[in-house]
Protein backbone atom coordinates (compact mmCIF):
# COMPACT_ATOMS: atom_id res chain seq x y z
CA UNK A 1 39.76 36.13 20.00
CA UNK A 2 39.26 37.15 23.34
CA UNK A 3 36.28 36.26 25.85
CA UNK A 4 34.49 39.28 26.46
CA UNK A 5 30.82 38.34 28.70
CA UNK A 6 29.95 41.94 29.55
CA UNK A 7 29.32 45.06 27.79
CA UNK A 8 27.70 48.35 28.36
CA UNK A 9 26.45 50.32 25.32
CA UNK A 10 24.16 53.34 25.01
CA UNK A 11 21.62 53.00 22.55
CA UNK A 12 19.15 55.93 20.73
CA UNK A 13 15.75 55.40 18.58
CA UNK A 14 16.12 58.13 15.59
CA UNK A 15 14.94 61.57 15.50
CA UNK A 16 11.58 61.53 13.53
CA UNK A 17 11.66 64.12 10.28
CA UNK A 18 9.93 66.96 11.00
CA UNK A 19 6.33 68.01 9.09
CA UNK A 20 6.11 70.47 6.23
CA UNK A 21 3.65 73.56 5.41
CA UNK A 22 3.19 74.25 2.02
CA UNK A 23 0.80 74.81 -0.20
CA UNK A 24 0.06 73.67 -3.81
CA UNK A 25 0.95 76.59 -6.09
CA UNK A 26 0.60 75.44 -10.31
CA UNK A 27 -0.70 77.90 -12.75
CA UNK A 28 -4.42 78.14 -13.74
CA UNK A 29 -4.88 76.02 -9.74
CA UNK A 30 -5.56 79.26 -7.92
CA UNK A 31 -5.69 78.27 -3.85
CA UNK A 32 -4.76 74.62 -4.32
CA UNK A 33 -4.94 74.34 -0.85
CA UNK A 34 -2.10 72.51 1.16
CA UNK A 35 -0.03 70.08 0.40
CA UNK A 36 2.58 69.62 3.06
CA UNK A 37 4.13 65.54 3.39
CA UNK A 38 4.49 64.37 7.06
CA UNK A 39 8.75 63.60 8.31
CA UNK A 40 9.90 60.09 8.31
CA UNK A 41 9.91 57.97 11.44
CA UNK A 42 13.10 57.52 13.63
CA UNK A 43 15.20 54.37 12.84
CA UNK A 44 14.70 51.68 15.69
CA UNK A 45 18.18 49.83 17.71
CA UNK A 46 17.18 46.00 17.68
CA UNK A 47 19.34 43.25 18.23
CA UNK A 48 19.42 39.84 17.43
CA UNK A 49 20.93 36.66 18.69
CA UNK A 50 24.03 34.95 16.33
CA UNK A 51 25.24 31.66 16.78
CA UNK A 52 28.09 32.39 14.96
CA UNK A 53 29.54 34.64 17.79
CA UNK A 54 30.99 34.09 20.83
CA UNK A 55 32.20 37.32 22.90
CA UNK A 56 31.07 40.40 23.22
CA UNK A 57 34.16 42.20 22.13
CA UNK A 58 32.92 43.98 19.41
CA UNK A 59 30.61 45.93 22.50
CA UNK A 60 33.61 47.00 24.68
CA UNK A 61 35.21 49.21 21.89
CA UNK A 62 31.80 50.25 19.87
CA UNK A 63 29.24 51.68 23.02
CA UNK A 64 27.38 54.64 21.14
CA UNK A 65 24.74 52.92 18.17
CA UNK A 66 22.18 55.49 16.98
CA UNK A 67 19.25 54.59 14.46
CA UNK A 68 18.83 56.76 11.61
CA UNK A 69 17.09 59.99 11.63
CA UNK A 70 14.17 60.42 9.66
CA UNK A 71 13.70 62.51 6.61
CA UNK A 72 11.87 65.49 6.85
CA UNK A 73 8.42 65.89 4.79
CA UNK A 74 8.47 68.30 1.95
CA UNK A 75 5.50 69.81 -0.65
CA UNK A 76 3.67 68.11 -2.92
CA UNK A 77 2.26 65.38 -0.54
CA UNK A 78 6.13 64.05 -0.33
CA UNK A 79 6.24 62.12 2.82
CA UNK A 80 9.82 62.00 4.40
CA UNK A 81 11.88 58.33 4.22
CA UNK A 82 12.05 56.50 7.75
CA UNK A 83 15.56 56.32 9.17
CA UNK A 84 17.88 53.45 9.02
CA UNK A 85 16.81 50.60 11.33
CA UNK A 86 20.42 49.65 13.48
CA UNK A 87 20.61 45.79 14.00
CA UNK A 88 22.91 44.51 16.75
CA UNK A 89 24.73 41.18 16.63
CA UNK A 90 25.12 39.18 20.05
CA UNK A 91 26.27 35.71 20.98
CA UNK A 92 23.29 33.37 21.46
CA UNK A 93 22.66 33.36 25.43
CA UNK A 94 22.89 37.19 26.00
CA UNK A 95 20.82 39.13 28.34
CA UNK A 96 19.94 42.51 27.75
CA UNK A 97 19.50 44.67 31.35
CA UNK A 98 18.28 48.52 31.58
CA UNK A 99 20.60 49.86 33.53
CA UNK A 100 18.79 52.47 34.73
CA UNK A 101 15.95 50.04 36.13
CA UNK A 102 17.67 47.05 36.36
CA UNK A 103 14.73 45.42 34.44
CA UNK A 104 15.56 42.81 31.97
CA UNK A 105 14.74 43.96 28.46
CA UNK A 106 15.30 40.66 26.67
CA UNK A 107 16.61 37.08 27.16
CA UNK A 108 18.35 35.45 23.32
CA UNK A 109 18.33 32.35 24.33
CA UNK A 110 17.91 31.21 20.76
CA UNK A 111 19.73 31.63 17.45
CA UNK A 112 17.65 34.00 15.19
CA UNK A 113 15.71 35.54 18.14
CA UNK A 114 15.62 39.61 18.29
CA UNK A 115 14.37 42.44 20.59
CA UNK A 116 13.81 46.21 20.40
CA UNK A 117 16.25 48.38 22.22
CA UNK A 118 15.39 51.76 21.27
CA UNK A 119 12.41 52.98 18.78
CA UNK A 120 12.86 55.23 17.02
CA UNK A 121 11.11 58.64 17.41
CA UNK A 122 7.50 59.33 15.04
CA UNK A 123 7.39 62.00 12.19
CA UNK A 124 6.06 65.43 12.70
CA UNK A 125 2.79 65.66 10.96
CA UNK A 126 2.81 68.32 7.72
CA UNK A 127 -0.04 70.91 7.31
CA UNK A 128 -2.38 68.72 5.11
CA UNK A 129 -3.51 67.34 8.29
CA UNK A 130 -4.65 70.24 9.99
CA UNK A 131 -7.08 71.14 6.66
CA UNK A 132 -11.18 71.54 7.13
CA UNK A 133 -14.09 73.45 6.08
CA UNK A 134 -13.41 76.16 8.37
CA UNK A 135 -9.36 76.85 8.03
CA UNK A 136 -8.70 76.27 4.06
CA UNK A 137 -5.73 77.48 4.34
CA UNK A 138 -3.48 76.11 7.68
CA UNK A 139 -0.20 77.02 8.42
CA UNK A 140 0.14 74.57 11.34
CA UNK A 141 2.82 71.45 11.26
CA UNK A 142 4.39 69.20 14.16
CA UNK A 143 8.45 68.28 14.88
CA UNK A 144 9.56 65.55 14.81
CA UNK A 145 9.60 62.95 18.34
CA UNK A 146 13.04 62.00 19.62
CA UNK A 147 13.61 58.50 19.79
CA UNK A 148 14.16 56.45 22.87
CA UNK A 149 17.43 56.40 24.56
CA UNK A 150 19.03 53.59 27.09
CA UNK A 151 22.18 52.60 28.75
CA UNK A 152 21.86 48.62 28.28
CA UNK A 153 24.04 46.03 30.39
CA UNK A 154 24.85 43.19 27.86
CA UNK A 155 25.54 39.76 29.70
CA UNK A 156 26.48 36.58 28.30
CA UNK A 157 25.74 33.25 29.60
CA UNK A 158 27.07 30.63 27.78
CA UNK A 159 24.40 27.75 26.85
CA UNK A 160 25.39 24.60 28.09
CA UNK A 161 23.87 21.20 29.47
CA UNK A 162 26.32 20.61 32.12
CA UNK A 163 28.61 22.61 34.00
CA UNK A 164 32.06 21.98 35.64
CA UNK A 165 33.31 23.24 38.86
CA UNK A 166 35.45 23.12 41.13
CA UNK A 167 38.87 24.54 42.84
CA UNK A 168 41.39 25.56 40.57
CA UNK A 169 43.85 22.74 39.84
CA UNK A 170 40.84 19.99 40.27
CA UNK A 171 41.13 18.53 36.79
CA UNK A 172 38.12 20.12 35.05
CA UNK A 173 39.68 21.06 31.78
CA UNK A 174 41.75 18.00 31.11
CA UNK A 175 38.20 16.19 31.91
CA UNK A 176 36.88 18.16 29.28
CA UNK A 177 39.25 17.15 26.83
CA UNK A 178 39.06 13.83 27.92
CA UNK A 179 35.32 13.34 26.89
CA UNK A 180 34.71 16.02 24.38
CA UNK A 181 35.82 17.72 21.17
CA UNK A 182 36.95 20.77 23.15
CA UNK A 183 40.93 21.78 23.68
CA UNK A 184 41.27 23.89 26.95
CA UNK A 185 44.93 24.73 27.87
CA UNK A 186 45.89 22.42 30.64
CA UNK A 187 49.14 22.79 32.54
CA UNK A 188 50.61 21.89 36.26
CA UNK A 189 49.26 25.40 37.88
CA UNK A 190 46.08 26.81 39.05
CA UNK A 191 44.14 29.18 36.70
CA UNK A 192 45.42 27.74 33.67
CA UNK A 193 41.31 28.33 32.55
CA UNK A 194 40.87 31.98 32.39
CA UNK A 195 37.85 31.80 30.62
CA UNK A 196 34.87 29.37 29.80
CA UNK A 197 35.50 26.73 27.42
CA UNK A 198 32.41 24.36 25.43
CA UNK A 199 33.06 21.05 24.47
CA UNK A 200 30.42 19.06 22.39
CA UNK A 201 30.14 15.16 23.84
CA UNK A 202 29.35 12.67 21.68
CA UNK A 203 28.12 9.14 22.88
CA UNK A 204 27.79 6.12 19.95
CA UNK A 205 23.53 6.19 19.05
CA UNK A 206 23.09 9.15 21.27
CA UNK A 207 22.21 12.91 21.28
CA UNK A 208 24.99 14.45 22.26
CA UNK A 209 25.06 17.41 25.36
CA UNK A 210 27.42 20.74 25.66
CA UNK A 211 29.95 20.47 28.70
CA UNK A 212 31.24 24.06 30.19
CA UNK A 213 34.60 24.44 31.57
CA UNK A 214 34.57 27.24 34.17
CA UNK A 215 37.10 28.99 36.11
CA UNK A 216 38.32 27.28 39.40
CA UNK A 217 36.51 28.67 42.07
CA UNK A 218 38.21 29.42 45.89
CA UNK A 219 36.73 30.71 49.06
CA UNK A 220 35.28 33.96 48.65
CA UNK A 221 34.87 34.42 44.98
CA UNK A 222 31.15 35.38 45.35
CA UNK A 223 32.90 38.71 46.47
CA UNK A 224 34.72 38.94 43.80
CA UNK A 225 38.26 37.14 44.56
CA UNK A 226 39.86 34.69 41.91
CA UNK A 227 38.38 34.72 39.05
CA UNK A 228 35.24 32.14 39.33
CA UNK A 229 33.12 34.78 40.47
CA UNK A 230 33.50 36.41 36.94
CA UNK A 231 31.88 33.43 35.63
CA UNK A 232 29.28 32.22 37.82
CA UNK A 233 26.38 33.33 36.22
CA UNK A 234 27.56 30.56 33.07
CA UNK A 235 26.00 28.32 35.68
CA UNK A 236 22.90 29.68 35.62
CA UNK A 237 21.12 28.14 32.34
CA UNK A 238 23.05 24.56 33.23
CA UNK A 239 20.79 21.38 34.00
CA UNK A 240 23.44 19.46 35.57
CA UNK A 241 26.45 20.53 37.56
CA UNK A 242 29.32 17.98 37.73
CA UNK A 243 31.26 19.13 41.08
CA UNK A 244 34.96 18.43 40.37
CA UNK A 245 37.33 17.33 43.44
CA UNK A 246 41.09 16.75 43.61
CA UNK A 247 41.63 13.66 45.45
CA UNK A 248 45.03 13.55 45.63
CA UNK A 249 46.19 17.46 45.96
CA UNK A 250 49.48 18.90 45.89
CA UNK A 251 49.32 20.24 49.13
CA UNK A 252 48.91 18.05 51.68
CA UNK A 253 47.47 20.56 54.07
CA UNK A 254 44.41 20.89 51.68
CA UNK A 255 41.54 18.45 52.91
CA UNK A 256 39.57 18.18 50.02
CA UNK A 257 36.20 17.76 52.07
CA UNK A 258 36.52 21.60 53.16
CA UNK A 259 37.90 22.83 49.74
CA UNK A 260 34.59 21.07 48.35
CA UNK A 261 32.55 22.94 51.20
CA UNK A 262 33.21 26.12 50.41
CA UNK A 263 32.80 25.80 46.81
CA UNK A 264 29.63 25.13 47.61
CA UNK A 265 29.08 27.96 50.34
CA UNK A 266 30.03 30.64 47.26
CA UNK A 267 27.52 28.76 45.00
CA UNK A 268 24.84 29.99 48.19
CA UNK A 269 26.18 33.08 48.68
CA UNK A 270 25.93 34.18 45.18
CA UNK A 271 22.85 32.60 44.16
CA UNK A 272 20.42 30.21 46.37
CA UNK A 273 19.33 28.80 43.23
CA UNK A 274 22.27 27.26 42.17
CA UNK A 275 22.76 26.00 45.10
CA UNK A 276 19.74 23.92 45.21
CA UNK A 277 20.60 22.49 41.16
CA UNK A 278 21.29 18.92 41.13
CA UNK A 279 25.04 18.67 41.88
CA UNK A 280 26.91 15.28 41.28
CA UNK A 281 30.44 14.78 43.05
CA UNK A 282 33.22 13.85 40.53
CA UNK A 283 36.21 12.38 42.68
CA UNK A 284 39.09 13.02 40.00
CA UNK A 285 42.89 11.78 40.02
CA UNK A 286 42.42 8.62 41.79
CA UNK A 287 44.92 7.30 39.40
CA UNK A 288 47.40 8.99 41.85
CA UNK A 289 46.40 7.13 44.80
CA UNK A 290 47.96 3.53 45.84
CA UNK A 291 46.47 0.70 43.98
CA UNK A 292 45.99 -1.37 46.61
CA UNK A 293 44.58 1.35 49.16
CA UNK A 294 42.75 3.46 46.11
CA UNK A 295 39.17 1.65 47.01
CA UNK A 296 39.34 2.24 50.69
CA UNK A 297 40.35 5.80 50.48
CA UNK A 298 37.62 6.94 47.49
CA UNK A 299 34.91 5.09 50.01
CA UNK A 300 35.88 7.17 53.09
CA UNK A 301 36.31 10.20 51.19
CA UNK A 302 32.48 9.63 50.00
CA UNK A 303 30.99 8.88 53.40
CA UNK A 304 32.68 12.10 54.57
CA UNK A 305 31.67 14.34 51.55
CA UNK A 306 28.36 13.01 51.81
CA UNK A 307 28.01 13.57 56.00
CA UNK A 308 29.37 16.89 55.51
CA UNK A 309 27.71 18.48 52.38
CA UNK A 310 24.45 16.85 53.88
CA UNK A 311 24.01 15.38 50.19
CA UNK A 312 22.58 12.04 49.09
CA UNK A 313 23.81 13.06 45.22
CA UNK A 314 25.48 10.36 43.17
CA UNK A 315 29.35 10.16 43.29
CA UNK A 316 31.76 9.26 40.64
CA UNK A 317 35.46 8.17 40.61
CA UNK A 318 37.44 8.99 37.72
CA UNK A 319 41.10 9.88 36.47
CA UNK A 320 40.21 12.40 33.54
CA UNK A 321 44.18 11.83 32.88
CA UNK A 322 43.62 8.19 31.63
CA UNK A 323 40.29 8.24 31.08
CA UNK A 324 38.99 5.55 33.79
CA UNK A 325 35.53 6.33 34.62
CA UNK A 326 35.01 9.09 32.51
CA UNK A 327 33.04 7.07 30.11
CA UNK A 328 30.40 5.73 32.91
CA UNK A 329 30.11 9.31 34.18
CA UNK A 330 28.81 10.66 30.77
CA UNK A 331 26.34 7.55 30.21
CA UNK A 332 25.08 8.53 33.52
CA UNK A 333 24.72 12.09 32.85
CA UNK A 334 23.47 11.40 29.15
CA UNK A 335 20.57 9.38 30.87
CA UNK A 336 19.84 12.22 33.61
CA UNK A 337 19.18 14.62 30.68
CA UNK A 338 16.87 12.65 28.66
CA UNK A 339 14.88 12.27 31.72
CA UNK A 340 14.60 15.77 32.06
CA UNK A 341 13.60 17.21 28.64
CA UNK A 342 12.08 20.29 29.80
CA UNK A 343 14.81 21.20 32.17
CA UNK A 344 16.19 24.18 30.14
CA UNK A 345 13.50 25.17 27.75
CA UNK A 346 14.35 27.79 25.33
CA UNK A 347 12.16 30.48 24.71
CA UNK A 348 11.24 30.47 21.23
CA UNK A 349 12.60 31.87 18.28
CA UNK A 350 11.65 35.04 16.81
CA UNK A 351 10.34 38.66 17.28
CA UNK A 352 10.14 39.63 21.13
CA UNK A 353 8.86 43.29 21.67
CA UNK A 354 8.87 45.27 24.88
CA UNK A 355 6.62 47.59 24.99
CA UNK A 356 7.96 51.12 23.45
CA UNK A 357 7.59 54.95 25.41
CA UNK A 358 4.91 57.33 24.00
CA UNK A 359 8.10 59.01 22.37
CA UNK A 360 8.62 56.07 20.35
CA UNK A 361 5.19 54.69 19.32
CA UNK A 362 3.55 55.25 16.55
């Protein structure tokens, strides 16, 4: 299936039934008086967060969702039936934006959890209300409301502990499917990842954490080149990112201290606040470095990351190839976690209400 993150979808409450005016009319009841049922409220547009998806696919093809209209009332104190209620079904993570205020509507950060798009429009009042002592006989009714109408921005951020980044070709995804249950494609050439991939890790007598797989990042993606800069905002709801660098590249014109800098200059430039998240430096492929020269160079390479990131964060050396230090690293970021519980509370499950437009309450 295809990784879809954005969508944009126009969404309408129902049209609320409109009132009736009638008036009770039986044999041997002369001037029964009247009898007219109010119309049926608009059907609302809610959605609701599933962890059984994982794109928002379904969104690119499908944009127009419309609750039902109500019924209209009808004689004989018949109320009309409220319209269908329209329930949308997101990936767990999604944020719902107004595009026409840019204000965010609702945040499913948990499975189960739902929001109101669009209520739907209230029924038109029938003549029985209008009755009194001094106008037995009224002739008066209300329309029905229109519902509430939007263009919504749908945005997916995956949910994950831990993020990877780094430049394309760095090693992220076969670290991912070194320590984790994930599968990434992994090949010889830059962008093999083309989307974000999850991996579950699992450490003997622990609770385990989610790992994300992003896109390789290069200089300038905050404006939009590569493909990282589709994908930053993944980074957003991480605790933890793991800051991948090739320490052996292809190219030996690459010096992996300024490839590492500007990763983190598009981190800044796109969002301060991910700049400032605790970052750990993961030196990867050291198994292609000399035996005998491997400790010297890794040390260097630290004391000049360090210096020129201006960053006291902890540094690990690791071949995700064969596995060597891969096991310390997630011990050590298993540990970081637990001592930071409340890092990336949830919201909590269940209803969460905006508040709805005169056209819509009732």
């Amino acid at each position: 299936m295809k990784f879809v993150d954005e969508a944009r979808i126009e969404v309408a409450g129902g049209r609320g039934g409109d009132g009736c005016a009638s008036f009770r009319r039986e044999k041997f009841i002369p001037k029964g008086g009247p009898d007219g049922g109010d119309g049926g409220r608009g059907g609302d547009v809610w959605v609701q967060a599933d962890r059984n998806l994982n794109t928002l696919l379904d969104y690119r093809y499908t944009r127009r969702h419309r609750g039902g209209d109500g019924e209209h009332g009808r004689g004989a104190d018949c109320f009309g039936a409220g319209g269908r209620d329209v329930e949308l079904r997101v990936p767990v993570g999604t944020l719902i934006v107004d595009e026409a205020t840019g204000s965010v509507l609702a945040d499913l950060a948990a499975d189960g959890q739902r929001a109101i798009l669009a209520a739907g429009g209230r029924g038109g009042l029938g003549n029985l209300h209008f009755k009194s002592s001094i106008n037995r006989a009224p002739r008066r009714r209300t329309l029905g409301e229109p519902g509430e109408a939007r263009r919504l921005r749908l945005e997916l951020k995956v949910l994950a502990d831990v993020g990877l980044l780094g430049a394309p070709n760095a090693g992220k995804s076969t670290l991912l499917a070194a320590v984790s249950n994930a599968r990434p494609k992994v090949a010889d050439y830059p962008f093999t990842t083309l989307h974000p991939h999850l991996g579950m890790v699992r450490l003997e007598h622990a609770k385990g954490f989610v790992l994300a797989d992003l896109p390789g990042l290069i200089e300038g993606a905050a404006e939009g080149a590569g493909l990282g800069h589709q994908f930053l905002r993944h980074l957003s709801r991480t605790r933890l990112l793991l800051h991948v660098i090739d320490v052996a590249p292809c190219d030996d014109t690459i010096d992996p201290v300024d490839q590492a800098r500007a990763i983190v200059a598009e981190l800044k430039r796109y969002d301060a606040g991910l700049q400032r998240r605790p970052r750990w430096l993961v030196l990867n492929k050291i198994d292609a470095l000399p035996q005998d020269e491997r400790g010297q160079r890794v040390a260097e390479l630290t004391q000049r990351l360090r210096r020129r990131l201006r960053s006291a964060a902890p540094v690990f050396a690791i071949s995700a190839a064969t596995g060597e230090g891969c096991r310390p690293l997630m011990w050590a970021v298993h540990e970081f976690l637990a001592r930071r519980p409340g890092a990336s509370k949830s919201p909590p499950a269940g209803d969460v209400r905006f508040e709805r437009a005169a056209a819509g309450a009732r």
